[in-house]
N, C-alpha and C. Protein backbone atom coordinates (compact mmCIF):
# COMPACT_ATOMS: atom_id res chain seq x y z
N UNK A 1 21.23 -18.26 -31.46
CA UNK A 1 22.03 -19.30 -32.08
C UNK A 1 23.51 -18.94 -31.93
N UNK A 2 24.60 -20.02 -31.97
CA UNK A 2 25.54 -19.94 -31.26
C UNK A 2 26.45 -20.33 -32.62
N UNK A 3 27.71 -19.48 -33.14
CA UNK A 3 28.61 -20.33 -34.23
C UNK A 3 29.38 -20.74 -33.86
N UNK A 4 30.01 -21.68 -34.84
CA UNK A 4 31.40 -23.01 -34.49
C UNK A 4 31.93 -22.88 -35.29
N UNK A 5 33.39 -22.76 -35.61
CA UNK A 5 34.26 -22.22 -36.90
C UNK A 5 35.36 -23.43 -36.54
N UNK A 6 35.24 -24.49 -37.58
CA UNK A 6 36.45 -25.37 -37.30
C UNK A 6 37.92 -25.28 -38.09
N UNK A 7 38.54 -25.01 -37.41
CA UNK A 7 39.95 -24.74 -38.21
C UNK A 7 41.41 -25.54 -37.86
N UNK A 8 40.81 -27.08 -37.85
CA UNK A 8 41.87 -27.53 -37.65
C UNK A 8 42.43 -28.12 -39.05
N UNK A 9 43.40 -29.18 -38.60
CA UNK A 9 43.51 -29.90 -39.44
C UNK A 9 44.69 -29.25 -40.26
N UNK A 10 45.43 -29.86 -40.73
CA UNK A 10 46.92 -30.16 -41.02
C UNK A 10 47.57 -29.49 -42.27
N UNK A 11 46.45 -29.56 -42.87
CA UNK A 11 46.98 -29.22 -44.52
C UNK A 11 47.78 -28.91 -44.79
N UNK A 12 47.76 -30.51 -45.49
CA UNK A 12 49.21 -31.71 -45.80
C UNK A 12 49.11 -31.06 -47.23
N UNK A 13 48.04 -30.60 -47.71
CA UNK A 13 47.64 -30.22 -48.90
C UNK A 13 48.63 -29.18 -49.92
N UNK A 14 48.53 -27.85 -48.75
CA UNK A 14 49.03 -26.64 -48.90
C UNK A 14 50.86 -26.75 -49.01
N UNK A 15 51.22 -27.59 -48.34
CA UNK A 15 52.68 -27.70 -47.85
C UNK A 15 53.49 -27.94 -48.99
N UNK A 16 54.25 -26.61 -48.72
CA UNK A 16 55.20 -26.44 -47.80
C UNK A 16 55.03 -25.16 -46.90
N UNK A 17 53.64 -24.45 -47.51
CA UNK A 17 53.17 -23.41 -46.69
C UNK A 17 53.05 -23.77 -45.49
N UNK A 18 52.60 -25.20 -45.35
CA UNK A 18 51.79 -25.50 -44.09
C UNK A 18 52.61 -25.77 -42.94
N UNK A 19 53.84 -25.94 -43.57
CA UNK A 19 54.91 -26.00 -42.31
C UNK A 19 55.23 -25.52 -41.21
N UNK A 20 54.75 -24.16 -41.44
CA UNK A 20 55.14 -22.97 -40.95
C UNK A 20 53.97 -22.38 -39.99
N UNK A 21 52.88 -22.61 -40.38
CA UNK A 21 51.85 -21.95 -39.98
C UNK A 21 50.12 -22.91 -40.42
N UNK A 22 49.04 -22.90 -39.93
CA UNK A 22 47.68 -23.38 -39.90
C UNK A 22 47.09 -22.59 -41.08
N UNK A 23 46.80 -23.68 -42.17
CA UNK A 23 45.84 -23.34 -43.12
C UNK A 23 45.28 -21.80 -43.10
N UNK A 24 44.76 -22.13 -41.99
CA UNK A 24 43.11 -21.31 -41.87
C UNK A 24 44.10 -19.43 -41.88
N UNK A 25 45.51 -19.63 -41.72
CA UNK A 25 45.94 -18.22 -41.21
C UNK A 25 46.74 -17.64 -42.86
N UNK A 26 46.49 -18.69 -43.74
CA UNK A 26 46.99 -18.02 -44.91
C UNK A 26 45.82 -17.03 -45.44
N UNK A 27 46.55 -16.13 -46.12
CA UNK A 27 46.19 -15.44 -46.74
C UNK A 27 45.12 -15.74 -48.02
N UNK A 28 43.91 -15.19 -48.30
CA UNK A 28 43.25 -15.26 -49.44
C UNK A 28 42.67 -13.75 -49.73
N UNK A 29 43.08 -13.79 -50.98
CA UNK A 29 42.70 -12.08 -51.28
C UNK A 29 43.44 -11.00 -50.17
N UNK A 30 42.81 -10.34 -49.74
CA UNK A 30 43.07 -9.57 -48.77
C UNK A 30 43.08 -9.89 -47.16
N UNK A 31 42.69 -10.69 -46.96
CA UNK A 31 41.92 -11.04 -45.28
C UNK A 31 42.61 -12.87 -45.43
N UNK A 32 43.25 -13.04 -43.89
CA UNK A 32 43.88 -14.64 -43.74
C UNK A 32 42.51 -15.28 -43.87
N UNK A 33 42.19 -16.25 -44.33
CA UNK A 33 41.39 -17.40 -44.85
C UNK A 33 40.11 -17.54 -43.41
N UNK A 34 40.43 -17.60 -42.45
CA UNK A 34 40.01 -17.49 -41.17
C UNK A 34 38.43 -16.58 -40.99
N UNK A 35 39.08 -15.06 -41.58
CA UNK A 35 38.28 -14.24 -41.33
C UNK A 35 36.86 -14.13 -41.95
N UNK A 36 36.57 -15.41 -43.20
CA UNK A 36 35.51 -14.86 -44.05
C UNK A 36 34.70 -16.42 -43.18
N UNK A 37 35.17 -16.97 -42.96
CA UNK A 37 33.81 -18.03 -42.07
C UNK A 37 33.48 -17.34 -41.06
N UNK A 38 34.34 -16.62 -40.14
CA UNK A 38 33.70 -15.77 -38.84
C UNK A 38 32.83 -14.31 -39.58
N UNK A 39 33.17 -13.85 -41.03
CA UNK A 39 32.41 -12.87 -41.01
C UNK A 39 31.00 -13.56 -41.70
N UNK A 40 31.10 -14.89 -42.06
CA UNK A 40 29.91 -14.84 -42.41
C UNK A 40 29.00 -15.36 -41.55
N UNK A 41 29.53 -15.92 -40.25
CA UNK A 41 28.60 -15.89 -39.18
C UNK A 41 28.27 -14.82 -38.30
N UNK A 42 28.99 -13.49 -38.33
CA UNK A 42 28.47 -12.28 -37.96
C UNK A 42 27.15 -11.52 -38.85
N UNK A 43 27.66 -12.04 -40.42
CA UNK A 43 26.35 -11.71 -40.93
C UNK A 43 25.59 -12.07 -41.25
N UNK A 44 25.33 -13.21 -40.57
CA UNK A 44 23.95 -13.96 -40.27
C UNK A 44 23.59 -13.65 -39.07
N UNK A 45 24.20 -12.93 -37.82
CA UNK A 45 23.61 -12.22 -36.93
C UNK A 45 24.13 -13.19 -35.70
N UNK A 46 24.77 -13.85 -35.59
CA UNK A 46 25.05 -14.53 -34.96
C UNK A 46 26.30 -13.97 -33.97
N UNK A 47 26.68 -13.91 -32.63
CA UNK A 47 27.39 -13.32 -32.10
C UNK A 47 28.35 -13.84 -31.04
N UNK A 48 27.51 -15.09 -30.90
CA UNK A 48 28.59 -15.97 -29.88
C UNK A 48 29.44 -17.03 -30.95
N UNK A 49 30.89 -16.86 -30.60
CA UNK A 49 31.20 -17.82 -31.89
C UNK A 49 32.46 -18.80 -31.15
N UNK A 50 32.39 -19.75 -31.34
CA UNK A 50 33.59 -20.61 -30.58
C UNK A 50 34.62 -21.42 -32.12
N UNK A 51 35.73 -20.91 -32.10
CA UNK A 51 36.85 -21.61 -32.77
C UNK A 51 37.45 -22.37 -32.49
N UNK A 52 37.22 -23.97 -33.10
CA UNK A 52 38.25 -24.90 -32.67
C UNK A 52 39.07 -25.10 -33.31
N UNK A 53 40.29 -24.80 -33.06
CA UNK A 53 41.58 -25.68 -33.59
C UNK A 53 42.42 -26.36 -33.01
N UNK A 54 43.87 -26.72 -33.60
CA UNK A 54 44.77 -27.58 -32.47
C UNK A 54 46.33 -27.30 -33.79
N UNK A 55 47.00 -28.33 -33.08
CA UNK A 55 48.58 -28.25 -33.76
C UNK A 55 49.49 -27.11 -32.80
N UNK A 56 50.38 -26.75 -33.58
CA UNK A 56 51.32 -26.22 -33.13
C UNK A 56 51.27 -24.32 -33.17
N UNK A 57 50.54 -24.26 -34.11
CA UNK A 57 49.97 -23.12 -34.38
C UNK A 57 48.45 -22.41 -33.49
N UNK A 58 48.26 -23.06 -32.78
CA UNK A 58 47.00 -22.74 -32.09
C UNK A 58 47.13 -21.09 -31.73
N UNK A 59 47.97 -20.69 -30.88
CA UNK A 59 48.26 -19.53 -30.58
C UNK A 59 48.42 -18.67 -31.49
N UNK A 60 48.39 -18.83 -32.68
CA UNK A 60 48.30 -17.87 -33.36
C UNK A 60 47.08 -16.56 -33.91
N UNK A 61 46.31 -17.96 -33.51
CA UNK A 61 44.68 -17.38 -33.66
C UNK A 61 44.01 -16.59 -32.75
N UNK A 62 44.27 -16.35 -31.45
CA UNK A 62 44.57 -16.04 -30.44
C UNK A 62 44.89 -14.35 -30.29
N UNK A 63 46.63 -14.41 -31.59
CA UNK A 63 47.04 -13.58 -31.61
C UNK A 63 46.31 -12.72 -32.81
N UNK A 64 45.78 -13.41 -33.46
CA UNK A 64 45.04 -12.44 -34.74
C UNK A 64 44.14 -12.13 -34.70
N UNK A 65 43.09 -12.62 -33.96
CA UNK A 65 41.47 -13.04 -33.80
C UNK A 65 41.32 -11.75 -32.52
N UNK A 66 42.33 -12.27 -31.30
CA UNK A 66 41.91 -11.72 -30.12
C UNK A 66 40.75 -11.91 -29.86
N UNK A 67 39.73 -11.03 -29.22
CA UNK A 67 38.66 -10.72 -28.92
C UNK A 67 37.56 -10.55 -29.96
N UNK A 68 37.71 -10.63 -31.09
CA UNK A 68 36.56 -10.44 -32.06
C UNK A 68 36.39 -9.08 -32.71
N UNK A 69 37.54 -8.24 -31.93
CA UNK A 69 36.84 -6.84 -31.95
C UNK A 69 36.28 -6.19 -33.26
N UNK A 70 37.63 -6.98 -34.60
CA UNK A 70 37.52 -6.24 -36.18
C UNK A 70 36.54 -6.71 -36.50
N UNK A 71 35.52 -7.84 -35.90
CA UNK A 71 34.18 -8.59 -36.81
C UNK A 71 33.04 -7.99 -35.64
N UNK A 72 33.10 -6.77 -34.80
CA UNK A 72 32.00 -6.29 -33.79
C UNK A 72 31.34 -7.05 -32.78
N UNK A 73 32.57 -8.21 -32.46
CA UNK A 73 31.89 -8.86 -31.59
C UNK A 73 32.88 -9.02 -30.20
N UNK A 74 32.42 -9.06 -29.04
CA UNK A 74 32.67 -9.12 -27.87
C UNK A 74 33.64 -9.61 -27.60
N UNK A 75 33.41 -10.93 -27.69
CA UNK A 75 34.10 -11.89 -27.30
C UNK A 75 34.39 -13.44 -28.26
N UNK A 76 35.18 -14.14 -28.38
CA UNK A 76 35.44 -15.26 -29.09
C UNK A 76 35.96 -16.51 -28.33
N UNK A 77 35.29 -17.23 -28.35
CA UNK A 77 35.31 -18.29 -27.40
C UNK A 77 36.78 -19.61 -28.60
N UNK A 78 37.49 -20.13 -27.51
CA UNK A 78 38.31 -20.96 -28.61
C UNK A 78 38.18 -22.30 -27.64
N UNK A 79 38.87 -23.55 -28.95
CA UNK A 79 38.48 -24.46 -27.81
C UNK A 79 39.72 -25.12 -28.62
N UNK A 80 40.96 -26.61 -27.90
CA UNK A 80 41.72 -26.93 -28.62
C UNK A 80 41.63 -28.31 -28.57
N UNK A 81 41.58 -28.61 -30.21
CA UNK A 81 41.80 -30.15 -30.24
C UNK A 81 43.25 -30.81 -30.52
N UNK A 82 43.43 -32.23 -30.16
CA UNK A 82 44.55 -32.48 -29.81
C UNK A 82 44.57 -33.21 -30.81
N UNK A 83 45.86 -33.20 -31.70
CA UNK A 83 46.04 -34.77 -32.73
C UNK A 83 44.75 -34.33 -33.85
N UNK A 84 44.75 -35.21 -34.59
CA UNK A 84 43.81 -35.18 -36.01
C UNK A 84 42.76 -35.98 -35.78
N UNK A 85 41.65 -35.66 -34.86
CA UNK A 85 40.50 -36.46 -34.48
C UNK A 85 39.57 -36.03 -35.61
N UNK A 86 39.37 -34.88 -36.65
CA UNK A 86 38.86 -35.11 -37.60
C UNK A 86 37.43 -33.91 -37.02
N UNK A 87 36.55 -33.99 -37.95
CA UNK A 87 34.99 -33.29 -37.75
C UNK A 87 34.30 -33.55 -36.70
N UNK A 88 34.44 -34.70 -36.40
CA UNK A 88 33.43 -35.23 -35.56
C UNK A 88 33.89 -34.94 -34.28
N UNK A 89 35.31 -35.10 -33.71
CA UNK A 89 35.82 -35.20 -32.52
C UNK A 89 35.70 -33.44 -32.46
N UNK A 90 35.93 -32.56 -33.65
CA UNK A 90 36.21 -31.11 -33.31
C UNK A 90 34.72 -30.60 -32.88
N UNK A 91 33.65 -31.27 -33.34
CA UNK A 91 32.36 -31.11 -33.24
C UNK A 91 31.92 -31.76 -31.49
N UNK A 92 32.75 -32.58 -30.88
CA UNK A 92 32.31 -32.57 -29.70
C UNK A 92 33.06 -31.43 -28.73
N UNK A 93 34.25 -31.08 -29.46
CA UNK A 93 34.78 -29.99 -28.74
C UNK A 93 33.42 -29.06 -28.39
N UNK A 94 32.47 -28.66 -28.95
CA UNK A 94 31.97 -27.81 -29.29
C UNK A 94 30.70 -28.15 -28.48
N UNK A 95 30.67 -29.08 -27.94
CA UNK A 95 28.97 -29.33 -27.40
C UNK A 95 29.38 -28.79 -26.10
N UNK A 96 30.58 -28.43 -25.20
CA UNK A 96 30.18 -27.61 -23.82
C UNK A 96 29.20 -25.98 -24.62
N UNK A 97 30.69 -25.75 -25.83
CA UNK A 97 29.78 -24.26 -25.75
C UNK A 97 28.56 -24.16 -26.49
N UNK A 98 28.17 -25.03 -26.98
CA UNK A 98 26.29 -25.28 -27.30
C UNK A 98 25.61 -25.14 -26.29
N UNK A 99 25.89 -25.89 -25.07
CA UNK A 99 25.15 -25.82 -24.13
C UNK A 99 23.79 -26.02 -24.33
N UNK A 100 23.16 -26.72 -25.02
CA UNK A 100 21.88 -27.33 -25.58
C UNK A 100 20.95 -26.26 -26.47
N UNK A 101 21.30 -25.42 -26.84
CA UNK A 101 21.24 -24.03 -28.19
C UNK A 101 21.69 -24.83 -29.43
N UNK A 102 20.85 -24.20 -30.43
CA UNK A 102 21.04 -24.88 -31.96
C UNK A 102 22.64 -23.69 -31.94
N UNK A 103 23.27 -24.47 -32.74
CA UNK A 103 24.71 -23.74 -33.37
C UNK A 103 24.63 -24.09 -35.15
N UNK A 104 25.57 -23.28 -35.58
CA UNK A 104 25.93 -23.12 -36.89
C UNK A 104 27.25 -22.82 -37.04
N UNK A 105 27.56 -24.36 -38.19
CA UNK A 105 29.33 -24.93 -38.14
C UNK A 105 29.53 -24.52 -39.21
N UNK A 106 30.52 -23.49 -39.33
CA UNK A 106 31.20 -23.49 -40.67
C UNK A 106 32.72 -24.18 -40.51
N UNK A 107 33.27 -24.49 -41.83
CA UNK A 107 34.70 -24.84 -41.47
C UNK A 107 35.43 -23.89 -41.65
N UNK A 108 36.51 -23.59 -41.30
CA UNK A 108 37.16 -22.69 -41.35
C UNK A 108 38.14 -22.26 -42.64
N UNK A 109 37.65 -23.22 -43.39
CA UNK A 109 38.62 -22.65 -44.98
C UNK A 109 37.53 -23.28 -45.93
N UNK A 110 36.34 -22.42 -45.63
CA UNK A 110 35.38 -22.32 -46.41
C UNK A 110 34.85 -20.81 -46.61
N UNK A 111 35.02 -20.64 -47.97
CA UNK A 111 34.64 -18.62 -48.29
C UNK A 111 32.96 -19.68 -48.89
N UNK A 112 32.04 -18.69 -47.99
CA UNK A 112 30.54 -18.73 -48.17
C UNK A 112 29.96 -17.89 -49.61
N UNK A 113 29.91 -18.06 -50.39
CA UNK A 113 29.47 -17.17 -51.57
C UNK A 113 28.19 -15.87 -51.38
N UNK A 114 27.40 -16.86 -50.75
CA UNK A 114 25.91 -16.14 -50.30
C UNK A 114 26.52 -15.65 -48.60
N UNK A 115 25.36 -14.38 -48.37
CA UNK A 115 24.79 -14.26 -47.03
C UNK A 115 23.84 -15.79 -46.46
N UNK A 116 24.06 -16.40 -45.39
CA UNK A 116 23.30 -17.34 -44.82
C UNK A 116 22.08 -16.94 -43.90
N UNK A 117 21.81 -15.68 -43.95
CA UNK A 117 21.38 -15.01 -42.75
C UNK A 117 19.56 -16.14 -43.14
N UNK A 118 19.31 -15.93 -44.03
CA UNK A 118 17.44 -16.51 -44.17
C UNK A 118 18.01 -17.87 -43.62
N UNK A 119 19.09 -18.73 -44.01
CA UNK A 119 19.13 -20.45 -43.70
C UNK A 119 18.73 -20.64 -42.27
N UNK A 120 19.78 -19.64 -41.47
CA UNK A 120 19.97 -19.24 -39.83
C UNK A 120 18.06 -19.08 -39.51
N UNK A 121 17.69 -18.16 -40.45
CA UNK A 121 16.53 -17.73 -39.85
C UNK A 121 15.41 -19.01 -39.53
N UNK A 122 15.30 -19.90 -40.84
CA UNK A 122 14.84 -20.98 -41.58
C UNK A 122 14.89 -21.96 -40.26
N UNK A 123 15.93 -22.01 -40.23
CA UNK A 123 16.22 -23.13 -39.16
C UNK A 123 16.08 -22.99 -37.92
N UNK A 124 15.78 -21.64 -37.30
CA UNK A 124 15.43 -21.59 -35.93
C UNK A 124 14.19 -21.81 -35.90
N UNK A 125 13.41 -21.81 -36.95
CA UNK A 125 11.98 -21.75 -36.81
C UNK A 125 11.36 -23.71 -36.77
N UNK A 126 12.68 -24.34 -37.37
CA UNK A 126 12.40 -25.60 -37.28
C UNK A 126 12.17 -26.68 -35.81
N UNK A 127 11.55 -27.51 -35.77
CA UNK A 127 11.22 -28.16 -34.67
C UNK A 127 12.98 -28.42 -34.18
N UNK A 128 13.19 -29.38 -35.16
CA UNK A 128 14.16 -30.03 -34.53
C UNK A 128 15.46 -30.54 -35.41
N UNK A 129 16.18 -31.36 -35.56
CA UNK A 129 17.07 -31.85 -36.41
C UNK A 129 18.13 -30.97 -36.84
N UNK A 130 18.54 -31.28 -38.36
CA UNK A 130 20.05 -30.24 -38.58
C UNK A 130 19.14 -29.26 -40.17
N UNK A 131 19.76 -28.39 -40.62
CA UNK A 131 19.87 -28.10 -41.70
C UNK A 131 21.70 -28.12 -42.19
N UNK A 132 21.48 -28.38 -43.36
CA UNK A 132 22.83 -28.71 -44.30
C UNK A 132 22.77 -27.55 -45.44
N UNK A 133 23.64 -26.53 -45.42
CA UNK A 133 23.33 -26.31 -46.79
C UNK A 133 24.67 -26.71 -47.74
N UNK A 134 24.01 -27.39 -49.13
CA UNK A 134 24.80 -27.68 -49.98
C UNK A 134 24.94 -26.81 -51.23
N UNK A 135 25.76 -27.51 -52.05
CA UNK A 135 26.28 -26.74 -53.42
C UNK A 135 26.67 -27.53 -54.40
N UNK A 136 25.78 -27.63 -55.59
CA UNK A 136 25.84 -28.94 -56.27
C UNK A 136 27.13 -28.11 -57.31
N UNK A 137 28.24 -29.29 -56.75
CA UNK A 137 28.97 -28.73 -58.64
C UNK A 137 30.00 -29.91 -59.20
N UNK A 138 30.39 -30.19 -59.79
CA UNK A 138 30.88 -30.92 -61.34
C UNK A 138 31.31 -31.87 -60.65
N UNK A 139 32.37 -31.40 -60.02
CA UNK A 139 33.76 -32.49 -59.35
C UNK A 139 33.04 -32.56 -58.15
N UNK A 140 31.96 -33.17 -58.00
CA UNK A 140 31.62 -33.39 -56.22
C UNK A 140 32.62 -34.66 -55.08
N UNK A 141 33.35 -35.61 -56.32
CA UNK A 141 34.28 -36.07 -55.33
C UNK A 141 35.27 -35.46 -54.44
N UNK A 142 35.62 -34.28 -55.02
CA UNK A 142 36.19 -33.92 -53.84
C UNK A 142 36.21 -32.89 -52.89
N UNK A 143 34.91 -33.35 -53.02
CA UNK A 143 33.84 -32.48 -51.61
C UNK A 143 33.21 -33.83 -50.43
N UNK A 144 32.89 -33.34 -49.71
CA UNK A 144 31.76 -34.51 -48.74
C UNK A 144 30.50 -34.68 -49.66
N UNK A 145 29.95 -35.78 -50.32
CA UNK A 145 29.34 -35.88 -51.17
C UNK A 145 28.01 -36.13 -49.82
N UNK A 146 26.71 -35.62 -50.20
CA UNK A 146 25.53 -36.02 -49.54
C UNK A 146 24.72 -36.83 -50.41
N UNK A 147 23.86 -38.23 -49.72
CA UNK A 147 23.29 -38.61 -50.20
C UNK A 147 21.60 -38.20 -49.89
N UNK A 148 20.76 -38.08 -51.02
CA UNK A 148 19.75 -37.14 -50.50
C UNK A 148 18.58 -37.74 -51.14
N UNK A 149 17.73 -38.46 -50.40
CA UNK A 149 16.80 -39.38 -50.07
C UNK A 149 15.10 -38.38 -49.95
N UNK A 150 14.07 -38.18 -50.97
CA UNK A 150 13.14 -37.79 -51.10
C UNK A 150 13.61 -36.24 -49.82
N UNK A 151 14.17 -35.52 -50.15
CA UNK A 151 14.38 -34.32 -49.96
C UNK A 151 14.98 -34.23 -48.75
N UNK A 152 15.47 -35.08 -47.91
CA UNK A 152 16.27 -35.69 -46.86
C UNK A 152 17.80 -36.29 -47.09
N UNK A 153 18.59 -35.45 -46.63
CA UNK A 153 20.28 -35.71 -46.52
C UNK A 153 19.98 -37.31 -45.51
N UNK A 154 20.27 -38.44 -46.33
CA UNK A 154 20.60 -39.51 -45.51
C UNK A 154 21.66 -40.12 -44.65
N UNK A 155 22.80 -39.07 -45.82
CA UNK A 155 24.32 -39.74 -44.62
C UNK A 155 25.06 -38.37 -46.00
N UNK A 156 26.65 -38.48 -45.37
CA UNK A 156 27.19 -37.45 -45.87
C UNK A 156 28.67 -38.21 -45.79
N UNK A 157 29.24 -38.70 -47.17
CA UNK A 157 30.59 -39.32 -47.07
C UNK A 157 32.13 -37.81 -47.20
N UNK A 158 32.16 -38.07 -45.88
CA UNK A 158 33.16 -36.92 -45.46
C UNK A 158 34.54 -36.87 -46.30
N UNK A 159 34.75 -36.10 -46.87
CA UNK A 159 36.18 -35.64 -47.91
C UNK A 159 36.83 -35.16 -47.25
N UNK A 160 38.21 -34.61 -48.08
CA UNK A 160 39.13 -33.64 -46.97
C UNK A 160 38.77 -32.54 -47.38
N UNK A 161 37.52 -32.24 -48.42
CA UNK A 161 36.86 -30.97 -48.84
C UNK A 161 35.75 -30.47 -48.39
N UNK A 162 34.92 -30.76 -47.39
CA UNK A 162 33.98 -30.50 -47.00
C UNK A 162 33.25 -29.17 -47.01
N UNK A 163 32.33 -28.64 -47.66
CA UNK A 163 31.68 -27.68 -47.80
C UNK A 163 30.28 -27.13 -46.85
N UNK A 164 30.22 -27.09 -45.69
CA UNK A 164 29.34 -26.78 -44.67
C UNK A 164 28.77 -24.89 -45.45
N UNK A 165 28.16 -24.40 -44.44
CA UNK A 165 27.90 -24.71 -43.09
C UNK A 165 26.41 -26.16 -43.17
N UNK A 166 27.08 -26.23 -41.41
CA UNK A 166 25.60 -26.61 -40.58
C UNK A 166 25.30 -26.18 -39.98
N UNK A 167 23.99 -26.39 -39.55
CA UNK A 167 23.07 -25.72 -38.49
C UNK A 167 22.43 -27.30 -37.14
N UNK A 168 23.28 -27.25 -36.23
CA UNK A 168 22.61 -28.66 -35.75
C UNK A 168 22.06 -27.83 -34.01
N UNK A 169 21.00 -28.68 -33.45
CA UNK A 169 21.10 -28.73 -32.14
C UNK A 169 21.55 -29.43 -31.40
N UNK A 170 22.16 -29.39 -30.04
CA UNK A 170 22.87 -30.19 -29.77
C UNK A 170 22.50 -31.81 -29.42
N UNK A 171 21.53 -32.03 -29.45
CA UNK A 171 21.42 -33.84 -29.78
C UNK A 171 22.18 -34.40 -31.20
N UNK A 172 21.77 -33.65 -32.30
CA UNK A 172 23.01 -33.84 -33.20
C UNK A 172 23.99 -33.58 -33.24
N UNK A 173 24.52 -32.47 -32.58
CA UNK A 173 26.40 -32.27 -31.91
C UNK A 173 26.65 -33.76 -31.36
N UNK A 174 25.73 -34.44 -30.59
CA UNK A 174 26.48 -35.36 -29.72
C UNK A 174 26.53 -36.74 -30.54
N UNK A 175 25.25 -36.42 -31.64
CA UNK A 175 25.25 -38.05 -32.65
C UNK A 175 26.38 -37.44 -33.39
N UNK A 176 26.85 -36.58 -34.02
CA UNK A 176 27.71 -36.50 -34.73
C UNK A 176 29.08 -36.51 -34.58
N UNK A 177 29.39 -36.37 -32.89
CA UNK A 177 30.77 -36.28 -32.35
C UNK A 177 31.11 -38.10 -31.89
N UNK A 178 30.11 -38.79 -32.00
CA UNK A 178 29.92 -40.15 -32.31
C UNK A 178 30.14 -40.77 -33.37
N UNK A 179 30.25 -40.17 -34.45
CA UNK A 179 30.66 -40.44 -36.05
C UNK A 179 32.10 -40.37 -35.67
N UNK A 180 32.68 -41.11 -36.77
CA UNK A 180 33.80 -41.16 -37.49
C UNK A 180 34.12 -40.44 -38.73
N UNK A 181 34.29 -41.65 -40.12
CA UNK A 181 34.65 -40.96 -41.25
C UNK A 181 32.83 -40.75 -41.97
N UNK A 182 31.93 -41.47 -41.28
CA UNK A 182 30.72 -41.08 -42.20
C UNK A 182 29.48 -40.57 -40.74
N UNK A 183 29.26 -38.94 -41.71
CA UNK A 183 27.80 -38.43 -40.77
C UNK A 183 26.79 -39.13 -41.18
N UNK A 184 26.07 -39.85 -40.31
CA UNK A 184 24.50 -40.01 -40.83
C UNK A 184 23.72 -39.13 -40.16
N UNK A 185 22.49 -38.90 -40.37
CA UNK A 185 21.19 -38.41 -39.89
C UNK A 185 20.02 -38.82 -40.18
């Protein structure tokens, strides 16, 4: 299985931080914001990992990330999106390096609470389709709210908070890079 770490996107949120530099490269705790979605797809065992971002800051990641070496991995694949095409468009960035292999999307300014490593496991063993994992809490508006239909995610109304990961193969990379502002499945 192959990871996707999306770290674009503008955050209009953060600013006047954001002026200067890409969300994903501020600081949280000790480690830039960046580093805890790529470590939690290293510790789910996962080793090929492709980062998409875009803006003006792209190169920066580049310069911090390099090669993967501080997270024990080889190599780090990057890919750049242009303009604010959103999840879906950063998610087709991502279907060359799927290459028809299930992948697992985290976003990139998402800290994972748990190890994912059993979800990863869970889901390779599945025929087909996506796994979602969610996190039920208070204020779900301003998250991507899922609607969830006899134990089935039916569609997923996308926020500027979105709480991933996913786990899709690539027939759903390509229905989903076909979406706009709402995922169905």
């Amino acid at each position: 299985m192959k990871g996707v770490v999306l770290a674009g996107g503008t955050g209009s949120r953060l600013s006047p931080l954001t002026r200067v530099t890409n969300k994903h490269l501020l600081p949280v705790y000790d480690k830039p914001m960046v580093y805890y979605p790529i470590q939690t797809l290293v510790n789910a065992g996962i080793q090929e990992i492709l980062l998409v971002t875009g803006g003006r800051n792209a190169g920066e990641f580049l310069r911090l990330l390099g090669n993967g070496r501080d997270f024990g991995l080889k190599h780090i694949n990057y890919s750049y999106q242009e303009g604010e095409g959103g999840i879906a468009e950063a998610l087709g960035l991502a279907e060359h390096f799927a290459d028809g292999e299930p992948v697992c999307v985290v976003l990139g300014d998402n800290i994972i609470e748990n190890n994912i490593h059993d979800a990863v496991c869970n889901f390779k063993k599945q025929a087909g389709g996506a796994k979602i994992l969610l996190k039920e809490v208070q204020d779900a508006g301003r998250f991507g709210v899922a609607e969830i239909r006899a134990d089935r995610v039916i569609s997923i109304e996308e926020s500027t908070c979105m709480i991933p990961p996913y786990s899709k193969r690539s027939a759903v990379l390509s229905l989903l890079a076909a979406a706009n502002s709402k995922l169905r499945m």
